[in-house]
C-alpha atoms as a PDB file:
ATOM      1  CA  UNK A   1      90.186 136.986 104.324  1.00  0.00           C
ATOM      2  CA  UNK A   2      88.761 135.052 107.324  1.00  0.00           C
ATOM      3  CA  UNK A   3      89.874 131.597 108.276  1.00  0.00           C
ATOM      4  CA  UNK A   4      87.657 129.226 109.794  1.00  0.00           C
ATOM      5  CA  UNK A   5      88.060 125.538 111.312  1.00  0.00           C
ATOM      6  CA  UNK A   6      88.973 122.585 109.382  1.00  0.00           C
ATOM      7  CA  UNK A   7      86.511 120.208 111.718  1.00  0.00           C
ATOM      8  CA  UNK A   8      86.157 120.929 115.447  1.00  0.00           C
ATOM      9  CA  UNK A   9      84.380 124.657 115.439  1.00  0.00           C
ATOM     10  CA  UNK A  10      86.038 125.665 118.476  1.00  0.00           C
ATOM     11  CA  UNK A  11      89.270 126.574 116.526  1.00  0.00           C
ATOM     12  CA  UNK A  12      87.525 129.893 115.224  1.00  0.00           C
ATOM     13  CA  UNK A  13      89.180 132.869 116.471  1.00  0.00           C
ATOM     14  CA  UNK A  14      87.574 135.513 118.799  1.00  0.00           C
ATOM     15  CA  UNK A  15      88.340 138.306 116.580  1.00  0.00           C
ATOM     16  CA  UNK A  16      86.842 135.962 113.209  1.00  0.00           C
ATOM     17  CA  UNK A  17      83.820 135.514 114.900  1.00  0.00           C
ATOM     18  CA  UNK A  18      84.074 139.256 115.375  1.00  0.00           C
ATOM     19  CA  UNK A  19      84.397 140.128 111.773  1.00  0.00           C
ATOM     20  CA  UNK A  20      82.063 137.335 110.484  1.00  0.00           C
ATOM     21  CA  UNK A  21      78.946 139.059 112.643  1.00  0.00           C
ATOM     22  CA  UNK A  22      80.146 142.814 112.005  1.00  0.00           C
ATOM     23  CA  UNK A  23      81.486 142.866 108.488  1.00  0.00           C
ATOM     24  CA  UNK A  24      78.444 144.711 106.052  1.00  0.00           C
ATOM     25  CA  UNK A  25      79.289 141.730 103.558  1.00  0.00           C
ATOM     26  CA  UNK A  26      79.825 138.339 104.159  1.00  0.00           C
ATOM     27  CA  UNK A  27      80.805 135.925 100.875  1.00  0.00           C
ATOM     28  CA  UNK A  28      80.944 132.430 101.462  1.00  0.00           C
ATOM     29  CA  UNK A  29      82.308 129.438  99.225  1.00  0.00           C
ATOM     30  CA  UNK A  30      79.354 127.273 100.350  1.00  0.00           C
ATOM     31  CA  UNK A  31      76.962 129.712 102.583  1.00  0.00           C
ATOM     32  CA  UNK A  32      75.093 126.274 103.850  1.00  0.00           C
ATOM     33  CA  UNK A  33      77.972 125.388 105.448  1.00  0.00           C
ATOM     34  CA  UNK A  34      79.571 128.791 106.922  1.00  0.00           C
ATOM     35  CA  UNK A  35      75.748 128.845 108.104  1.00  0.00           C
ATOM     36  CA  UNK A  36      76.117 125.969 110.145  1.00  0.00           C
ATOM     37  CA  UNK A  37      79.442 127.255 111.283  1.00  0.00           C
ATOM     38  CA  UNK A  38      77.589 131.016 111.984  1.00  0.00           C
ATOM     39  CA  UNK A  39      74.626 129.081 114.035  1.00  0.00           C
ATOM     40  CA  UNK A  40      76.569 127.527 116.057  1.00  0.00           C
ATOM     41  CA  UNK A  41      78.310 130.527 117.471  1.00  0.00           C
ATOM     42  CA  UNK A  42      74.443 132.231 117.414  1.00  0.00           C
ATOM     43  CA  UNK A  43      75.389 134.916 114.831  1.00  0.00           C
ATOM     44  CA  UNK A  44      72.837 134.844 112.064  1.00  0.00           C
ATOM     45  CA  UNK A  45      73.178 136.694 109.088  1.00  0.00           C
ATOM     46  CA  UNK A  46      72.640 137.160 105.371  1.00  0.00           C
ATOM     47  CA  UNK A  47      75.376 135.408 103.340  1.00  0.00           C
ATOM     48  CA  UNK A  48      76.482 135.951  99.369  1.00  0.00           C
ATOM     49  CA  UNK A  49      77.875 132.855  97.748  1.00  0.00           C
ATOM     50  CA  UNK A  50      81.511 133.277  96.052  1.00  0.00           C
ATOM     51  CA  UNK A  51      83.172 130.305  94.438  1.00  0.00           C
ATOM     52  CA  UNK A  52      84.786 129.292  91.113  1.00  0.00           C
ATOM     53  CA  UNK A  53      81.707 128.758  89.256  1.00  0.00           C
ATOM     54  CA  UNK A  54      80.420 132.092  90.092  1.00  0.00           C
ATOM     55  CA  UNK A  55      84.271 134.081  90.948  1.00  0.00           C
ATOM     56  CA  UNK A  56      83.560 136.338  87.554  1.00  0.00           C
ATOM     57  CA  UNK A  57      80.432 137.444  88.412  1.00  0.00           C
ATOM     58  CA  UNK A  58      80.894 137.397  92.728  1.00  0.00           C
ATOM     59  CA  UNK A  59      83.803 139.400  92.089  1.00  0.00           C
ATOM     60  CA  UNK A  60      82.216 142.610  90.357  1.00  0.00           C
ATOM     61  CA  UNK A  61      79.969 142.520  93.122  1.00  0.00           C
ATOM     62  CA  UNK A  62      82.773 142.491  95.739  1.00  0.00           C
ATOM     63  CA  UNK A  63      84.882 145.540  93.957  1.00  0.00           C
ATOM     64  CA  UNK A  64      81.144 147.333  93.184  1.00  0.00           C
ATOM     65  CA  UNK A  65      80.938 146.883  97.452  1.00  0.00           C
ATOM     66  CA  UNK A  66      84.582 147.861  98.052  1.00  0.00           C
ATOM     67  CA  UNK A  67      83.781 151.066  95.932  1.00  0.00           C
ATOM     68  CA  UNK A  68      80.668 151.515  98.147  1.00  0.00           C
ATOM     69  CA  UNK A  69      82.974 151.891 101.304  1.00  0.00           C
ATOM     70  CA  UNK A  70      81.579 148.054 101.932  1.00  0.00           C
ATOM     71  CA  UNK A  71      82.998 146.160 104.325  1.00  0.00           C
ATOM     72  CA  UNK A  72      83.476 142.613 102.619  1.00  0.00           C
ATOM     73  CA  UNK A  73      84.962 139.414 104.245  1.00  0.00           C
ATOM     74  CA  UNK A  74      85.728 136.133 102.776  1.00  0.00           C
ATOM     75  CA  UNK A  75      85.699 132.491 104.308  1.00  0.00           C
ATOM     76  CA  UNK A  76      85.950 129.064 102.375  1.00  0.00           C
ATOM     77  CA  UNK A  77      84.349 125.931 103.690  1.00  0.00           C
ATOM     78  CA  UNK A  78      87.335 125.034 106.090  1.00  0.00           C
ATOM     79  CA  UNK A  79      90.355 126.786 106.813  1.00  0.00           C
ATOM     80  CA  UNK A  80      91.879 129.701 104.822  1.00  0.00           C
ATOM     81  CA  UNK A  81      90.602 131.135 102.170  1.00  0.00           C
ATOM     82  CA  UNK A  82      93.176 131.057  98.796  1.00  0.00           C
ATOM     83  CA  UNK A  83      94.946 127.676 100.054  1.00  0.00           C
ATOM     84  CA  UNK A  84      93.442 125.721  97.567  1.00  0.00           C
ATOM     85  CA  UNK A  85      90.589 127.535  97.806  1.00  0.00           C
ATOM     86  CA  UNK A  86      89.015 130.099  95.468  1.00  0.00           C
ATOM     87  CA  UNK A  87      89.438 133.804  95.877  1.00  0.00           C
ATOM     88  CA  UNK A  88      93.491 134.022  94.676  1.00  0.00           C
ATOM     89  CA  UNK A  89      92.778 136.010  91.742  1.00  0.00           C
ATOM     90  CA  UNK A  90      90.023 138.362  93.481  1.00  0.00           C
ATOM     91  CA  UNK A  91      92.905 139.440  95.824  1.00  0.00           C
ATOM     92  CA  UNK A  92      95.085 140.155  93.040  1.00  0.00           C
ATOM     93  CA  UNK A  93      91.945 142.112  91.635  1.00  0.00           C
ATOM     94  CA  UNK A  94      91.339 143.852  94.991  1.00  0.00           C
ATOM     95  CA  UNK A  95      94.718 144.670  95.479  1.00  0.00           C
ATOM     96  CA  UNK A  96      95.651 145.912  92.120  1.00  0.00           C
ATOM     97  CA  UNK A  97      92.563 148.489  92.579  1.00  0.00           C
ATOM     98  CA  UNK A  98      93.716 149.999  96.068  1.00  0.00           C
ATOM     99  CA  UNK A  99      91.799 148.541  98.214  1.00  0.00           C
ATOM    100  CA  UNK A 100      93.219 147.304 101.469  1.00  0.00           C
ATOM    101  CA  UNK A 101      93.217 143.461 102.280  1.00  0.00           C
ATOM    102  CA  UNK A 102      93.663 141.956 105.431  1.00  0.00           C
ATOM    103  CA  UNK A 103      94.149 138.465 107.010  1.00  0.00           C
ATOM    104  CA  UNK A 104      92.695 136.883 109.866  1.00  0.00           C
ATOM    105  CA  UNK A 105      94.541 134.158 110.490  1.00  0.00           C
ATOM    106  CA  UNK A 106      93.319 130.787 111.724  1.00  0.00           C
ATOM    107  CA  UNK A 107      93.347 126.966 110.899  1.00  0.00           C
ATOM    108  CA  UNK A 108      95.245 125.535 107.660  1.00  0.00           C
ATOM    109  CA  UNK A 109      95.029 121.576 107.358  1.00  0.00           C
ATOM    110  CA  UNK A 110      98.974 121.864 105.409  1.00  0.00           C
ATOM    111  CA  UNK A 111     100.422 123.864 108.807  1.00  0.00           C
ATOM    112  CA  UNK A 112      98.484 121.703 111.263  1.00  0.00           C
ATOM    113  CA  UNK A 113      99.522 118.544 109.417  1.00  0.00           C
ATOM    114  CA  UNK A 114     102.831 119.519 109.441  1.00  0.00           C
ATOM    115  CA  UNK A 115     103.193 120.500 113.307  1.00  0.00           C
ATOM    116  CA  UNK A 116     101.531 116.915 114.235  1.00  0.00           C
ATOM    117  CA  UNK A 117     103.855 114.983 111.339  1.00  0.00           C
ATOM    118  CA  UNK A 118     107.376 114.364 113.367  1.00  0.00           C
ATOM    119  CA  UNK A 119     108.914 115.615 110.430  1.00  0.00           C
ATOM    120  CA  UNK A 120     111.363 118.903 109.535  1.00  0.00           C
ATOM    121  CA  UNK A 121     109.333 121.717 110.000  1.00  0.00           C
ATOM    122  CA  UNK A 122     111.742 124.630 109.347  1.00  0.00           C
ATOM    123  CA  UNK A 123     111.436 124.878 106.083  1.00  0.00           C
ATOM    124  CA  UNK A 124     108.783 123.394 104.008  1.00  0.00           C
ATOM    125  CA  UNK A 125     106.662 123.672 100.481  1.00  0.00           C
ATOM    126  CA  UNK A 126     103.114 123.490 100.593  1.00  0.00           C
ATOM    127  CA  UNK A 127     102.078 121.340  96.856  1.00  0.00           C
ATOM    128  CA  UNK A 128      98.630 121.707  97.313  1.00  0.00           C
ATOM    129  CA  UNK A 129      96.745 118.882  95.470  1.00  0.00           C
ATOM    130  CA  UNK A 130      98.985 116.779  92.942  1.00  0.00           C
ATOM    131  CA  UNK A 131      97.220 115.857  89.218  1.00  0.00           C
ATOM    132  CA  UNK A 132      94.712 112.766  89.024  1.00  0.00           C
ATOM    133  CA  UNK A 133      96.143 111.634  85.662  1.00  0.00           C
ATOM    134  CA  UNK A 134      99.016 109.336  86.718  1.00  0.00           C
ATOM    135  CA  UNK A 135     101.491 110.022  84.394  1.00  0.00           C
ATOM    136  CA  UNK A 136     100.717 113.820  85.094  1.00  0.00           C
ATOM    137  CA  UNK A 137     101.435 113.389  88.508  1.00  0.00           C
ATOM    138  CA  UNK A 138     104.295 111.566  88.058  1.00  0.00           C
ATOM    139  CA  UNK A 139     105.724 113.942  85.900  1.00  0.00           C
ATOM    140  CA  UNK A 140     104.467 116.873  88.577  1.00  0.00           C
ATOM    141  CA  UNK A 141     106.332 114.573  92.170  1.00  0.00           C
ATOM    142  CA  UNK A 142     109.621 114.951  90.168  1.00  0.00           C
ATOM    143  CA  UNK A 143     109.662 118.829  90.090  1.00  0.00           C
ATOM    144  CA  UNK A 144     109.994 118.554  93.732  1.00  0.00           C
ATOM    145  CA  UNK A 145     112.522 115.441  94.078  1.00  0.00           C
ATOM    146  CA  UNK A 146     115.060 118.644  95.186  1.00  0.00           C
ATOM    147  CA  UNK A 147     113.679 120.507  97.150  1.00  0.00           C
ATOM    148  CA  UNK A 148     115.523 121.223 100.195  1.00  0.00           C
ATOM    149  CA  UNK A 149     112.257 121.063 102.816  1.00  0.00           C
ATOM    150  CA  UNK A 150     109.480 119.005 103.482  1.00  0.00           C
ATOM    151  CA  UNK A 151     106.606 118.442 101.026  1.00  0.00           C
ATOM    152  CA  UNK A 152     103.162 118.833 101.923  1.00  0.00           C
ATOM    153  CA  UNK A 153     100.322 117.623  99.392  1.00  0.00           C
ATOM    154  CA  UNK A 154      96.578 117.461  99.925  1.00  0.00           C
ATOM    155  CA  UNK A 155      95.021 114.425  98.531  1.00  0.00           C
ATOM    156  CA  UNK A 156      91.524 112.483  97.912  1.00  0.00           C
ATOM    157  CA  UNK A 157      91.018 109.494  99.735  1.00  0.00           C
ATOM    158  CA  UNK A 158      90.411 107.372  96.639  1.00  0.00           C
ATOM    159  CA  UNK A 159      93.812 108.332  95.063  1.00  0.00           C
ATOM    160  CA  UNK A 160      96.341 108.349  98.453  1.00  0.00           C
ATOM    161  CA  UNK A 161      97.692 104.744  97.686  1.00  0.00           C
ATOM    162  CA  UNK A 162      99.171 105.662  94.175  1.00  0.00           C
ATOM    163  CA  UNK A 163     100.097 108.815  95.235  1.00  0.00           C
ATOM    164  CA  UNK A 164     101.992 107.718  98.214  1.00  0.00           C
ATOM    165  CA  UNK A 165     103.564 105.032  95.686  1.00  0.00           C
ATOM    166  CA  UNK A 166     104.362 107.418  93.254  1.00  0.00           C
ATOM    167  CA  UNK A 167     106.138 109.232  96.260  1.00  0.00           C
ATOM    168  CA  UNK A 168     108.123 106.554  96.878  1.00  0.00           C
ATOM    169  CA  UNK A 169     109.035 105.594  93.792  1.00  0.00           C
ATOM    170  CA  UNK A 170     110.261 108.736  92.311  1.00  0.00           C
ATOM    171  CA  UNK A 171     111.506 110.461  95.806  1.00  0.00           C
ATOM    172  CA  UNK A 172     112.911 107.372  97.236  1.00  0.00           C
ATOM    173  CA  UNK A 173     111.600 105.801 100.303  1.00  0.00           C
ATOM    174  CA  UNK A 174     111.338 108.889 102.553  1.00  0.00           C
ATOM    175  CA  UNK A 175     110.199 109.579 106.027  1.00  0.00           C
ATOM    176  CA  UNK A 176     106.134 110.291 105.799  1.00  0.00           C
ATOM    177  CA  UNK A 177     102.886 111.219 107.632  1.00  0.00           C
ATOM    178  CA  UNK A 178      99.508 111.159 106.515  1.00  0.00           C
ATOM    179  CA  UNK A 179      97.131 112.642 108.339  1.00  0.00           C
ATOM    180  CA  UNK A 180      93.153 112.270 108.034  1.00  0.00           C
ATOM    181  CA  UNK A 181      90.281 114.308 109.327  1.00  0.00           C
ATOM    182  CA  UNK A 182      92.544 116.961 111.444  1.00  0.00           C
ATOM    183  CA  UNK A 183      90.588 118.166 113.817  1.00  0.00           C
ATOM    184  CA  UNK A 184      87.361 115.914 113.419  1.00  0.00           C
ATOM    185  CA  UNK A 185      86.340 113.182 115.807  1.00  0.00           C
ATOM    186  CA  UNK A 186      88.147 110.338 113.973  1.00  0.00           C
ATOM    187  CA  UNK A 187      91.391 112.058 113.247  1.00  0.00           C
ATOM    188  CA  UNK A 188      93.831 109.817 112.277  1.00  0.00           C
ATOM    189  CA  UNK A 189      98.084 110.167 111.680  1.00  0.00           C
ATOM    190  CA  UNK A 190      99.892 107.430 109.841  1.00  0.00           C
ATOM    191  CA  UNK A 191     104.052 107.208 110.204  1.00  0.00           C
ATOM    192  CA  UNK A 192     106.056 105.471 108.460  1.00  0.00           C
ATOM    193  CA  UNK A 193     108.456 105.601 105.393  1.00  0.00           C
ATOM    194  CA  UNK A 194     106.473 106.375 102.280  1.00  0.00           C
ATOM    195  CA  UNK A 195     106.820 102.620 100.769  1.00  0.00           C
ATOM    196  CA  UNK A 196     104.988 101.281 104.138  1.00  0.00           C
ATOM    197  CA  UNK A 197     102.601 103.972 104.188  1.00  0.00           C
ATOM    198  CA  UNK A 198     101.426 103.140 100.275  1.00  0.00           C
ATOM    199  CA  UNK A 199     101.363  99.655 101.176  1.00  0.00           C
ATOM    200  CA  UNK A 200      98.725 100.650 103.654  1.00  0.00           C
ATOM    201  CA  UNK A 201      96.703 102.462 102.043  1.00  0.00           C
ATOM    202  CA  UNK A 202      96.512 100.649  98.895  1.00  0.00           C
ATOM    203  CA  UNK A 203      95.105  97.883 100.885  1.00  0.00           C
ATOM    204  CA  UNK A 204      92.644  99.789 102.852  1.00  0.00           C
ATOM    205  CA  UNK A 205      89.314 100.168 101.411  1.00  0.00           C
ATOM    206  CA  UNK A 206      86.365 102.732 101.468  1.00  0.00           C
ATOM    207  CA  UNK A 207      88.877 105.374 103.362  1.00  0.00           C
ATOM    208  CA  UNK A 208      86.853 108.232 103.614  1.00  0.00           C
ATOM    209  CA  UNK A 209      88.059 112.264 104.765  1.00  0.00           C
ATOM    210  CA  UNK A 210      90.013 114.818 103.881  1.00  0.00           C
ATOM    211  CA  UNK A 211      93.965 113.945 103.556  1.00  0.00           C
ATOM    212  CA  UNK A 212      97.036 115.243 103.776  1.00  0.00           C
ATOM    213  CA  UNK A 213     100.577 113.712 103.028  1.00  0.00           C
ATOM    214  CA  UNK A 214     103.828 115.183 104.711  1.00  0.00           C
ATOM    215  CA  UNK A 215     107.080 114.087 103.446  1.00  0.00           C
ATOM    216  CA  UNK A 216     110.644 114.435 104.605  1.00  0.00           C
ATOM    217  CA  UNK A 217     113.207 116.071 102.605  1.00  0.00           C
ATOM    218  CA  UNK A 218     115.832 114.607 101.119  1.00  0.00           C
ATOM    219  CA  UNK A 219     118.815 113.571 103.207  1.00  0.00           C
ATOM    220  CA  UNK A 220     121.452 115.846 103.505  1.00  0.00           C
ATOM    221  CA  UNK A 221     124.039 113.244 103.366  1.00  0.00           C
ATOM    222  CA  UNK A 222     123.720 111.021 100.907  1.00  0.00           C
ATOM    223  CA  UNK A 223     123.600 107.012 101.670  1.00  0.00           C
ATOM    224  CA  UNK A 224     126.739 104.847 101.015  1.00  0.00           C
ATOM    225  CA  UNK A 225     125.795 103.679  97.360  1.00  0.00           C
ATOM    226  CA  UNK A 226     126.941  99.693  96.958  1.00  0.00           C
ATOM    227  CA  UNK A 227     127.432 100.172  93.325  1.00  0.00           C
ATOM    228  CA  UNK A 228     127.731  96.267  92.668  1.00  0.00           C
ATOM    229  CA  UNK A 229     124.214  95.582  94.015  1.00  0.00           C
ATOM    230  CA  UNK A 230     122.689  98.625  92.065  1.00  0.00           C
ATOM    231  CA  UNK A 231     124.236  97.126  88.893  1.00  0.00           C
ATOM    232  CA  UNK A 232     122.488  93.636  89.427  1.00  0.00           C
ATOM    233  CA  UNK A 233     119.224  94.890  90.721  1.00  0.00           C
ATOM    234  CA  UNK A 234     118.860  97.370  87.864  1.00  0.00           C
ATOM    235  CA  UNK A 235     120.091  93.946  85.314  1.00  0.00           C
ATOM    236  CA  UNK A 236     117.380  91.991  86.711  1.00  0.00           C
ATOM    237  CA  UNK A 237     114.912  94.825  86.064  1.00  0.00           C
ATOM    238  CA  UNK A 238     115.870  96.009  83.200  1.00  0.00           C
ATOM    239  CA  UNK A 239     115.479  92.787  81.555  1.00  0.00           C
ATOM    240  CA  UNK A 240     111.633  93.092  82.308  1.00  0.00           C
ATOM    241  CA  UNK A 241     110.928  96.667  82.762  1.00  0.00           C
ATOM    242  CA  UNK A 242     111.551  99.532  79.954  1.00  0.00           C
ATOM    243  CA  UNK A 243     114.615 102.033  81.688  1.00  0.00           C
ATOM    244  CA  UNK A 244     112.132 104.774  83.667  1.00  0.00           C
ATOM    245  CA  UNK A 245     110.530 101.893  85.462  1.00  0.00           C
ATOM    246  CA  UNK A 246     113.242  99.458  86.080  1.00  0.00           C
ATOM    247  CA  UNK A 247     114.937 102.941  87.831  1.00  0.00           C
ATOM    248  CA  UNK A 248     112.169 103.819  89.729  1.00  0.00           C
ATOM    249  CA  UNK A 249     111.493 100.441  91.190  1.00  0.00           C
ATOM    250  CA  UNK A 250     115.476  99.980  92.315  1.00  0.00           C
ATOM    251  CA  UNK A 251     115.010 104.016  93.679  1.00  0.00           C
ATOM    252  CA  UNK A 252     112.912 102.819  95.942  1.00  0.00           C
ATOM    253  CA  UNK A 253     114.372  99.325  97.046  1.00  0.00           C
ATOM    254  CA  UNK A 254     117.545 101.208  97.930  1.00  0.00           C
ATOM    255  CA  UNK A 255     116.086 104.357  98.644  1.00  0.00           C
ATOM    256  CA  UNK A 256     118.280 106.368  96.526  1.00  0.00           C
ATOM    257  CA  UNK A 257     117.431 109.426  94.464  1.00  0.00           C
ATOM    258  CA  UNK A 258     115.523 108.342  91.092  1.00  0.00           C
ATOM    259  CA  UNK A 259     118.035 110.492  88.609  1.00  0.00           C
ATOM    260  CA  UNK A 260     120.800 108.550  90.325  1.00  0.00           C
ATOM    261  CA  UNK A 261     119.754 104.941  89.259  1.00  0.00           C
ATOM    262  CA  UNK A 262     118.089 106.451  86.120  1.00  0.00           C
ATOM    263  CA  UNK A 263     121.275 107.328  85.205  1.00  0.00           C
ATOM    264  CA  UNK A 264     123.310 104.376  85.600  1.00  0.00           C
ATOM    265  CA  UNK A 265     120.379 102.402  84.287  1.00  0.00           C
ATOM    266  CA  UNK A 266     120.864 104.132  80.935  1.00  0.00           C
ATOM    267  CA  UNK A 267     124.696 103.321  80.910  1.00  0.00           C
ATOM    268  CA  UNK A 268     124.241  99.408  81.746  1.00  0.00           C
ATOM    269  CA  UNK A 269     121.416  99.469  78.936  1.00  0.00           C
ATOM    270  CA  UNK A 270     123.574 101.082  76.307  1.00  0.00           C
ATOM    271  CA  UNK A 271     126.512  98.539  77.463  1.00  0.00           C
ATOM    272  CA  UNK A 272     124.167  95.392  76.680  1.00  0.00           C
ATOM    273  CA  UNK A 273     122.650  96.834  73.576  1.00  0.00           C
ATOM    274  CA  UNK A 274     124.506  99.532  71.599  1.00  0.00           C
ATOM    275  CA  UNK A 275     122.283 100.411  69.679  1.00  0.00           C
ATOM    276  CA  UNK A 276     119.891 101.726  72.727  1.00  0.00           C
END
């Protein structure tokens, strides 16, 4: 499982380059662009394409060359191989049949993103890409409202401004990063809290490059809660907004956790109407 850059293609390592020109089998996710990769470090080579579309049948040719005493390596378009990538269940394949399998590490756009951020980096959970159905990926942000690290999510440039809104509405309005085209001539990292940083981006068109969001965790102690003010903010909301949205919205105002004003905005509806 070879790693290779995410943009600049000096970030290949020695021994990759190694493997890439020695290896009797090289299977690529897209073999025009691990070609471009290959020519620029003058190894030239035959190349085998594996990638979802093709994983069932790229596969059986992979365990037919592992059986062969075959040398096979792997490499995605950018960075390693599995992370969002295909290949996860050929390993468990590969594995499951004996055959050794062995990394060589290199560039990951969630690790570098994270070491760039400014945020918590000792313990962290990498989300990959979250749904493109809104209500899906609302429903998939509050699975990790409590988690105890920071959250790293891939995202299209398109979609960043509602995701980083969702963020902020269900997580509260956290500590964030994005970061753009790591490692590519117009890299690009955004701070801010998550509230400023969807502001931005909603407002920013034709953003173009890969993305990736970093979040903080959620604080360890928790904020002085004015209960008074929570009570009229969620009144005023609730008289326009059904309860899940009238709780989200004050979340993020006071930057409290979501379940929190959720829950009191259930109690001051079934105070005003009993029969809620």
């Amino acid at each position: 499982m070879v790693a290779t850059p995410i943009g600049n293609a000096r970030d290949i390592t020695l021994r990759a380059l190694e493997v890439l020109a020695s290896v009797d089998t090289l299977y690529a996710e897209d073999t025009r662009v691990t070609g471009k990769l290959l020519a620029l470090h003058a190894i030239s080579r035959s190349m085998k394409s594996y990638r979802d579309h093709n994983a069932a049948f790229a596969g059986g040719q992979i365990r037919k060359d592992l059986e062969q005493n075959r040398s096979v390596a792997l490499v995605s378009d950018a960075g390693t191989p599995l992370i969002s990538d295909p290949g996860e269940n050929l390993v468990a394949q590969v594995i499951a049949q004996g055959f050794p399998v062995f990394p060589i590490p290199g560039p990951t756009a969630a690790v570098a993103a994270l070491t760039a951020a400014g945020l918590p980096a000792d313990r962290f959970f990498f989300a990959g890409f979250l749904p493109t159905k809104p209500n899906e990926r609302r429903r998939t942000i509050r699975e990790f409202e409590v988690i105890p690290g920071t959250l790293i999510f891939y995202e299209a440039p398109g979609r960043v401004g509602e995701a980083l809104a969702d963020l902020a509405s269900i997580l509260g309005d956290r500590p964030a990063a994005v970061a753009r085209e790591l490692t590519k001539i117009h890299e690009e990292f955004r701070r801010g809290t998550l509230s400023n940083l969807a502001d931005y981006y909603q407002t920013t068109p034709n953003l173009k490059g890969e993305i990736v969001i970093v979040v903080a965790p959620p604080s360890t102690s928790a904020p002085t809660l004015d209960v008074a003010s929570l009570d009229q903010r969620l009144t005023a909301k609730l008289a326009v907004h059904p309860v899940k949205d009238a709780a989200a919205i004050v979340a993020a105002e006071l930057g409290i956790p979501r379940r929190v004003a959720y829950a009191r905005a259930l109690e001051l509806k079934k105070a005003n109407d009993p029969r809620a």
